[in-house]
C-alpha atoms as a PDB file:
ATOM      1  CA  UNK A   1      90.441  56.877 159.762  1.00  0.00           C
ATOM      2  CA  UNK A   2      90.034  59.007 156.774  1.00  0.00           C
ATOM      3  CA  UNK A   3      88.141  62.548 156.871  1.00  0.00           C
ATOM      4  CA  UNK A   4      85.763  63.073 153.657  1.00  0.00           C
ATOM      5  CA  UNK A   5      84.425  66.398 154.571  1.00  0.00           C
ATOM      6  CA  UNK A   6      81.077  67.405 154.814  1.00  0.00           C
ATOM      7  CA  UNK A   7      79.779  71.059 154.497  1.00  0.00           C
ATOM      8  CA  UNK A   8      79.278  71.173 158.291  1.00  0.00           C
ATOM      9  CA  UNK A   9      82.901  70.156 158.697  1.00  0.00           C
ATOM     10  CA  UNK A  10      84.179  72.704 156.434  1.00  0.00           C
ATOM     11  CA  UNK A  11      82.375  75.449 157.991  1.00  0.00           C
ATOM     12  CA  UNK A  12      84.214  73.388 160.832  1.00  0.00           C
ATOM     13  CA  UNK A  13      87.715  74.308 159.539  1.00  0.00           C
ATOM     14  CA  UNK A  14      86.976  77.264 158.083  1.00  0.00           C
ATOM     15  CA  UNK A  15      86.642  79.113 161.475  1.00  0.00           C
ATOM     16  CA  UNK A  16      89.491  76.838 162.839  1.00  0.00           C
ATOM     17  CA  UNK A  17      91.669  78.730 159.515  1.00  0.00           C
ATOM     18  CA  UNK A  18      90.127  82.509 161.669  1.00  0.00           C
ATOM     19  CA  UNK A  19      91.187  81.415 164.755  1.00  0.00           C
ATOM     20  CA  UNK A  20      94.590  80.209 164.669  1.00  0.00           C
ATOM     21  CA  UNK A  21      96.020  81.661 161.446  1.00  0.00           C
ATOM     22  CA  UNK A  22      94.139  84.939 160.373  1.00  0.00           C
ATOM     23  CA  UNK A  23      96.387  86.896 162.314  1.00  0.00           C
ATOM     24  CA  UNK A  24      98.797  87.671 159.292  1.00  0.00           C
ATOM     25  CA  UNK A  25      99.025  89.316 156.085  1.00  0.00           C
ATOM     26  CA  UNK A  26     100.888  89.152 153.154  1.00  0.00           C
ATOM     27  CA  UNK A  27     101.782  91.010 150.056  1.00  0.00           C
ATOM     28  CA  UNK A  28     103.389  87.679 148.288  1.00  0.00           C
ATOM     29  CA  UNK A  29     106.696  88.808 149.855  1.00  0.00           C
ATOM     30  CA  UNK A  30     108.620  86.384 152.294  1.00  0.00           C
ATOM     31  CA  UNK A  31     110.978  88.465 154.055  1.00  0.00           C
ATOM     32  CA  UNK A  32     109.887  90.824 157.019  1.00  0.00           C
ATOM     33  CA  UNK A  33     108.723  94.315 156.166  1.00  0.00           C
ATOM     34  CA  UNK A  34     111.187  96.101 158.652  1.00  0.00           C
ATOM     35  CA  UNK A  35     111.101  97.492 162.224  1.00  0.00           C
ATOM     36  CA  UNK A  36     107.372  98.265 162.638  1.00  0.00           C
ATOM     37  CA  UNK A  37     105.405  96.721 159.636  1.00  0.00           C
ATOM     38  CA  UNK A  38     103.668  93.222 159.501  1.00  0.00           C
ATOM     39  CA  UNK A  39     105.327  90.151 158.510  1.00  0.00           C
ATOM     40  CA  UNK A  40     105.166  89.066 155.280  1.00  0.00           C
ATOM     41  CA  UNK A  41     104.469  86.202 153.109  1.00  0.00           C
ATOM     42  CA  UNK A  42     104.023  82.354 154.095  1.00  0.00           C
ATOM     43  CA  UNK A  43     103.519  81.140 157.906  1.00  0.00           C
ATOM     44  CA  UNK A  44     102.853  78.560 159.875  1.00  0.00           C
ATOM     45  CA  UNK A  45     100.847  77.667 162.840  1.00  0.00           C
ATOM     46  CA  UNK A  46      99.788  75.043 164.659  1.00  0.00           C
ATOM     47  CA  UNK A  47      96.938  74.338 167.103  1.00  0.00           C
ATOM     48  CA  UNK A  48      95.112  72.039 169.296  1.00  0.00           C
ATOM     49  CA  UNK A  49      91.484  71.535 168.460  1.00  0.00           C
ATOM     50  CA  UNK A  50      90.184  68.400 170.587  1.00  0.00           C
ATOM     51  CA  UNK A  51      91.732  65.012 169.693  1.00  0.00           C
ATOM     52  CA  UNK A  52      93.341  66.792 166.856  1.00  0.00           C
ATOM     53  CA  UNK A  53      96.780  68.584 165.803  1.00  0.00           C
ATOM     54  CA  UNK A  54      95.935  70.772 162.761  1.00  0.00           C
ATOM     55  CA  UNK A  55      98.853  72.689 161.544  1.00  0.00           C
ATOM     56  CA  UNK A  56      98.520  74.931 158.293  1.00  0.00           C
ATOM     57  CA  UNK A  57     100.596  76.870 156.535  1.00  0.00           C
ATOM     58  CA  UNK A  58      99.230  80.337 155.094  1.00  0.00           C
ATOM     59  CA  UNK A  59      99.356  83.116 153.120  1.00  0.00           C
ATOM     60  CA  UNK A  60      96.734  86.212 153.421  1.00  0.00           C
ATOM     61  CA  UNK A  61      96.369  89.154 151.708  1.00  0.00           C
ATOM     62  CA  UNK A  62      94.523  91.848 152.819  1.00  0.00           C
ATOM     63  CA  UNK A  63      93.040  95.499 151.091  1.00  0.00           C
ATOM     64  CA  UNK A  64      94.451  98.704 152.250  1.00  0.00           C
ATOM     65  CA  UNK A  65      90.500  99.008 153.567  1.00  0.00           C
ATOM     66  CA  UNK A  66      91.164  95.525 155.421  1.00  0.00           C
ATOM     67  CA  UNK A  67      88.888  93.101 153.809  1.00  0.00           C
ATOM     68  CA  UNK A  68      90.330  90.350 152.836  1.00  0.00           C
ATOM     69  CA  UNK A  69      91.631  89.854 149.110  1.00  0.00           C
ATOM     70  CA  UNK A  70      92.893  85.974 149.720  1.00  0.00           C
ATOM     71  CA  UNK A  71      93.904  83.649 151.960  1.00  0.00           C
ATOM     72  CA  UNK A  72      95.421  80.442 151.141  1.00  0.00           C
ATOM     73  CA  UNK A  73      95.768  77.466 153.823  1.00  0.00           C
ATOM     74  CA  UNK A  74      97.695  74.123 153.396  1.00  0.00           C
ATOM     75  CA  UNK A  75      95.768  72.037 156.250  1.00  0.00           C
ATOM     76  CA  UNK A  76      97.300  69.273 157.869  1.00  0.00           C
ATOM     77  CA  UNK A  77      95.089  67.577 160.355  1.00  0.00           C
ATOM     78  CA  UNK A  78      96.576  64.631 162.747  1.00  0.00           C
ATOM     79  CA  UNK A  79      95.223  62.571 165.178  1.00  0.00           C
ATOM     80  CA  UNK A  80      91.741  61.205 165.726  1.00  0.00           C
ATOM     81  CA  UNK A  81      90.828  62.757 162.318  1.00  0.00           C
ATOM     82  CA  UNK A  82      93.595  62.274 159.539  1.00  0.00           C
ATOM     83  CA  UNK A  83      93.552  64.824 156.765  1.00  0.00           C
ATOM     84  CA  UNK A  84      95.139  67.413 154.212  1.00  0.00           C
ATOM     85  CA  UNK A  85      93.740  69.696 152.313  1.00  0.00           C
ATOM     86  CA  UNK A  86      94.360  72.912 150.587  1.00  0.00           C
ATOM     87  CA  UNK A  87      91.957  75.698 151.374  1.00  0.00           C
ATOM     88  CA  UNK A  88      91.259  78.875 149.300  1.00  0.00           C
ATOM     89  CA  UNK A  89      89.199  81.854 150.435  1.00  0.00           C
ATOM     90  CA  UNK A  90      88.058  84.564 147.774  1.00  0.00           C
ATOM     91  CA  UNK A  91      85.737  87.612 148.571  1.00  0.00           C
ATOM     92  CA  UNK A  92      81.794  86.359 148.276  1.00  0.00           C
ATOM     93  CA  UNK A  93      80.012  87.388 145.210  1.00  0.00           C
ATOM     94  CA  UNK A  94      81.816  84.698 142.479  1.00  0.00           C
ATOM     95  CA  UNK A  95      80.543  82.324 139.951  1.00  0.00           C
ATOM     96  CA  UNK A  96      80.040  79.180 141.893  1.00  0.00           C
ATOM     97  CA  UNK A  97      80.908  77.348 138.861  1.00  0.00           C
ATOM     98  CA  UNK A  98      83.778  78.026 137.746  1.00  0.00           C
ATOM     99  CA  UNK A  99      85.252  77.263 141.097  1.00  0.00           C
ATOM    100  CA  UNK A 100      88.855  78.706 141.627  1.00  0.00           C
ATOM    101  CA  UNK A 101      91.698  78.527 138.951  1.00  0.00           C
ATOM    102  CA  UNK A 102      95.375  77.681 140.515  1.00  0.00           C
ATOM    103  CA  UNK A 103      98.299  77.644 138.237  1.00  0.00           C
ATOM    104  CA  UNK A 104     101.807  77.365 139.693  1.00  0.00           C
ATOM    105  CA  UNK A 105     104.308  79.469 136.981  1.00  0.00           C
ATOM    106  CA  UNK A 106     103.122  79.281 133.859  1.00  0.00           C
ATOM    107  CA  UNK A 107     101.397  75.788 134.304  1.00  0.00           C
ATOM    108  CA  UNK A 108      97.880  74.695 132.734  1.00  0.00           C
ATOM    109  CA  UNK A 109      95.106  75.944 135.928  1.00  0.00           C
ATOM    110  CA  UNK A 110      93.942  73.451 138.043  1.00  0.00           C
ATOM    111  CA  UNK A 111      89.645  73.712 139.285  1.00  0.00           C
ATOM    112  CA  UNK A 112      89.275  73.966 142.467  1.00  0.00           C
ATOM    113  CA  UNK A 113      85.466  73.649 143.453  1.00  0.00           C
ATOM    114  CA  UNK A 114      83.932  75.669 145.865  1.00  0.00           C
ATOM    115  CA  UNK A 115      83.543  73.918 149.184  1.00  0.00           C
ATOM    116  CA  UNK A 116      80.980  76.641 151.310  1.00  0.00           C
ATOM    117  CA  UNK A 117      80.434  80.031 151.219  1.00  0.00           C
ATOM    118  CA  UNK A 118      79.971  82.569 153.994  1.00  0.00           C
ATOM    119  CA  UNK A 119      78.504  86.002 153.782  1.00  0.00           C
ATOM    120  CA  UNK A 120      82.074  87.526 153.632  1.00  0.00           C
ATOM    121  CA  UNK A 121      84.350  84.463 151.837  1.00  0.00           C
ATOM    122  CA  UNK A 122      83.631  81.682 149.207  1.00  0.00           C
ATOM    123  CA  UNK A 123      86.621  78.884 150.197  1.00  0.00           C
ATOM    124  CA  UNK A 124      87.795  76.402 147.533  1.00  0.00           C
ATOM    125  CA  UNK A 125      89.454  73.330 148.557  1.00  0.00           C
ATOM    126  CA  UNK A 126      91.523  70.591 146.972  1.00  0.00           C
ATOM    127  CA  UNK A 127      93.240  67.511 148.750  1.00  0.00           C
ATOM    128  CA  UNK A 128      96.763  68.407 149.769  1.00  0.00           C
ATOM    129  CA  UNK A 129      98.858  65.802 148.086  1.00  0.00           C
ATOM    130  CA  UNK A 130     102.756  64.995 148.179  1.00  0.00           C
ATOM    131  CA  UNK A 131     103.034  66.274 144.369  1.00  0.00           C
ATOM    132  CA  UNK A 132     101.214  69.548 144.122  1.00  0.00           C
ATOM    133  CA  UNK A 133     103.122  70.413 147.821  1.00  0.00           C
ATOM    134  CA  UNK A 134     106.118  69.162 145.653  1.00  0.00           C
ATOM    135  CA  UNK A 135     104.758  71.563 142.730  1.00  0.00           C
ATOM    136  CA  UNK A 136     104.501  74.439 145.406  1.00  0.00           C
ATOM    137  CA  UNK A 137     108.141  74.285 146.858  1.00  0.00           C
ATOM    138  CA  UNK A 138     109.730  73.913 143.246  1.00  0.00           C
ATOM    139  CA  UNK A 139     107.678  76.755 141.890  1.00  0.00           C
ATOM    140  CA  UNK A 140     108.277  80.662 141.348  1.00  0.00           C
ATOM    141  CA  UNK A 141     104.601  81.934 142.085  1.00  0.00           C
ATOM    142  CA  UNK A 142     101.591  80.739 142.256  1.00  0.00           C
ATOM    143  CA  UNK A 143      98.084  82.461 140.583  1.00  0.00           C
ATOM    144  CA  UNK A 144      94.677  82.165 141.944  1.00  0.00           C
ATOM    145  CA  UNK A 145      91.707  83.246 139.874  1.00  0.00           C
ATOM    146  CA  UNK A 146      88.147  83.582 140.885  1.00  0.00           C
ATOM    147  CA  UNK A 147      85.265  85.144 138.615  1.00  0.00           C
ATOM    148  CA  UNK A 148      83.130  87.632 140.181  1.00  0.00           C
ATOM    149  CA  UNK A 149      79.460  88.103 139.381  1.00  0.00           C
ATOM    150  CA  UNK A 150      79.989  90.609 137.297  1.00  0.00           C
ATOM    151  CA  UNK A 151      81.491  87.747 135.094  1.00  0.00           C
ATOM    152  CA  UNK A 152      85.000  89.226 135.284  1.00  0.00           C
ATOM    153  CA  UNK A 153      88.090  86.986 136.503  1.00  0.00           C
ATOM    154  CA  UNK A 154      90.554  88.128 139.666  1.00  0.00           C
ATOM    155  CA  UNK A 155      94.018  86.998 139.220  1.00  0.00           C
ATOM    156  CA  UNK A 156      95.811  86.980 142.365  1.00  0.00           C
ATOM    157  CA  UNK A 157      99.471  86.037 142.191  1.00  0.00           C
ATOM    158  CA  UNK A 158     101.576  85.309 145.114  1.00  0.00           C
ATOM    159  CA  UNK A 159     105.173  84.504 145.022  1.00  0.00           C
ATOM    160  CA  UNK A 160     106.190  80.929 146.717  1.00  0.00           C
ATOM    161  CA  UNK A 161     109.558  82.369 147.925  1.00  0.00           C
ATOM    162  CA  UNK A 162     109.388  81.038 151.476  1.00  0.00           C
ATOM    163  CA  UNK A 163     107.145  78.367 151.333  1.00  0.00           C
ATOM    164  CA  UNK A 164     109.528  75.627 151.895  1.00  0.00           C
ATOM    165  CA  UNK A 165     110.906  77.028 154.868  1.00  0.00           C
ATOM    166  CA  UNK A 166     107.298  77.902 156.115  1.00  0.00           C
ATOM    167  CA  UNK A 167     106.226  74.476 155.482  1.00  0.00           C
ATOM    168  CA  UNK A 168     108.844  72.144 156.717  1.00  0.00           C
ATOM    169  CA  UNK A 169     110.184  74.760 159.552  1.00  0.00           C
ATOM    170  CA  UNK A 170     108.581  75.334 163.217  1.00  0.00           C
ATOM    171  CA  UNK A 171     105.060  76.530 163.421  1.00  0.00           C
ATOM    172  CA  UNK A 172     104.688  81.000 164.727  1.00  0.00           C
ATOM    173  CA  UNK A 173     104.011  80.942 168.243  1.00  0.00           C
ATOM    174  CA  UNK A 174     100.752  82.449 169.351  1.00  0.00           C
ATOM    175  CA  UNK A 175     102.545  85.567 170.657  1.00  0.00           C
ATOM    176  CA  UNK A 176     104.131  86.139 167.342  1.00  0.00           C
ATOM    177  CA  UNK A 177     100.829  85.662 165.417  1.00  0.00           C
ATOM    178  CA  UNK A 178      99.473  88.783 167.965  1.00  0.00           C
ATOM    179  CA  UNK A 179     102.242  90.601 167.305  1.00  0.00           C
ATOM    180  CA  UNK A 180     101.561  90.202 163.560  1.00  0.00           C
ATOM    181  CA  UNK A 181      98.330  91.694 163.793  1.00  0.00           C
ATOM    182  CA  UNK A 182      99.122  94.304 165.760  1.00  0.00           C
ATOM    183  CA  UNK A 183     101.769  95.684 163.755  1.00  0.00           C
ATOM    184  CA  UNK A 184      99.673  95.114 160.703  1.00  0.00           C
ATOM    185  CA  UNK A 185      96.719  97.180 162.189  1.00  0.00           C
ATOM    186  CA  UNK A 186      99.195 100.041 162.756  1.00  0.00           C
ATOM    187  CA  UNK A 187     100.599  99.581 158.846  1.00  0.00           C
ATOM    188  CA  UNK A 188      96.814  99.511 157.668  1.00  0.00           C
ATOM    189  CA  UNK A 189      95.922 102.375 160.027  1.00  0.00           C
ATOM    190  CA  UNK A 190      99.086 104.829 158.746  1.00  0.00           C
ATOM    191  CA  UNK A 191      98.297 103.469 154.938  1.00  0.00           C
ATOM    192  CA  UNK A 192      94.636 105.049 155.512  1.00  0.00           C
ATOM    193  CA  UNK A 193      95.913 108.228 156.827  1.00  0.00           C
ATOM    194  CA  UNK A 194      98.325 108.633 154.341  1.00  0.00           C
ATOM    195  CA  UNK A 195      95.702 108.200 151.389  1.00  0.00           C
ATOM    196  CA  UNK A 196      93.500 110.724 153.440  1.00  0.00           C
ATOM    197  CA  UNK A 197      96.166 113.475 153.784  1.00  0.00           C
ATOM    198  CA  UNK A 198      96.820 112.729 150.087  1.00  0.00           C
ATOM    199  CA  UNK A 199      93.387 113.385 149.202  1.00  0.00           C
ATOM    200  CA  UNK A 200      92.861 116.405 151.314  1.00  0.00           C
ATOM    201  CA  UNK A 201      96.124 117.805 149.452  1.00  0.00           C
ATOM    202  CA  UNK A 202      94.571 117.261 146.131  1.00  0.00           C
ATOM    203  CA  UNK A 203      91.520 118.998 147.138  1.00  0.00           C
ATOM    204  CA  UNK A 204      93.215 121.908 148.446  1.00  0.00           C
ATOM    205  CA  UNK A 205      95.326 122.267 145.597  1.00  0.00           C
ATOM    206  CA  UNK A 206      92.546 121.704 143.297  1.00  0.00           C
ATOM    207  CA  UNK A 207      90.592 124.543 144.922  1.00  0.00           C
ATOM    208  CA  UNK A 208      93.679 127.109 145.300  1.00  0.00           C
ATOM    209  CA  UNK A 209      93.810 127.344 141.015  1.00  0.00           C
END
């Protein structure tokens, strides 16, 4: 049985891509940030969801205000449903047209149409094939670019170191996603008090000339 998906099934996936993966961040790094900050770079997880084993492999990156800049997910779905498919979530408010750009290094951008939209996220998708995962795991970075409404395009580039052993190691338990989120709350949380303190400074100083 082959999956063609359908808007409703997208929506489908998209929350499936909330619930068992949104639990990390990265900031295109693969190695671990240290004793108490987030993991970095390219994960995997893996799920149950009915007659289905859907495993994906990620890579989110988040604002120092938490909202999300982008999350990338390499869907593999197995069972009573067969399918693979790349997903790629942008902030809302972009060109539906243009769709998003990927290039891997320096290579000519691929389209990839916009699927559905939600009030907070606009995913892309594109079928997951055995030569652009081949693409992936021999490439340097890879650049994603949406165009916002103001008609201006957001690169976002994200380093691939990792994403071979993400993708053909063992899946994050759902402990260690927790644990990611946790500890990237707290890294979020000191980030904001550190810009506040550093703003307070400058306004003190500012007002003591």
């Amino acid at each position: 049985m082959t999956f063609k998906p359908t808007k409703t099934a997208l929506a489908t996936l998209s929350a499936v891509m909330l619930s068992c993966g949104f639990a990390g961040v990265s900031h295109a790094q693969q190695a671990d940030g240290g004793p108490g900050m987030p993991p970095q770079g390219w994960f995997k997880t893996c799920a149950k969801q009915g007659d289905n084993d859907i495993c994906q492999v990620q890579n989110i990156q988040l604002a120092q205000n938490r909202q999300m800049v982008i999350a990338v997910a390499l869907i593999t779905i197995d069972g009573k449903v067969k399918n693979k498919l790349m997903q790629v979530s942008v902030p809302s408010a972009r060109l539906i047209e243009p769709g998003v750009g990927m290039a891997i290094d320096d290579g000519k951008p691929q389209k990839l149409d916009y699927a559905v939209c939600f009030p907070d996220r606009c995913t892309a998708e594109v079928p997951l094939s055995d030569a652009l995962i081949n693409s992936l795991k021999k490439g340097h970075s890879v650049t994603f670019t949406s165009i916002n409404f103001r008609r201006v395009p957001n690169p976002i580039k994200i380093s691939l170191d990792g994403f071979t052993g993400a993708f053909d190691g063992k899946p994050i338990t759902q402990n260690q996603a927790e644990e990611r989120q946790r500890l990237l709350e707290q890294a979020m949380q000191k980030k904001n008090e550190e810009a506040q303190k550093a703003l307070e400074d400058a306004q003190k100083a500012a007002k003591s000339k």
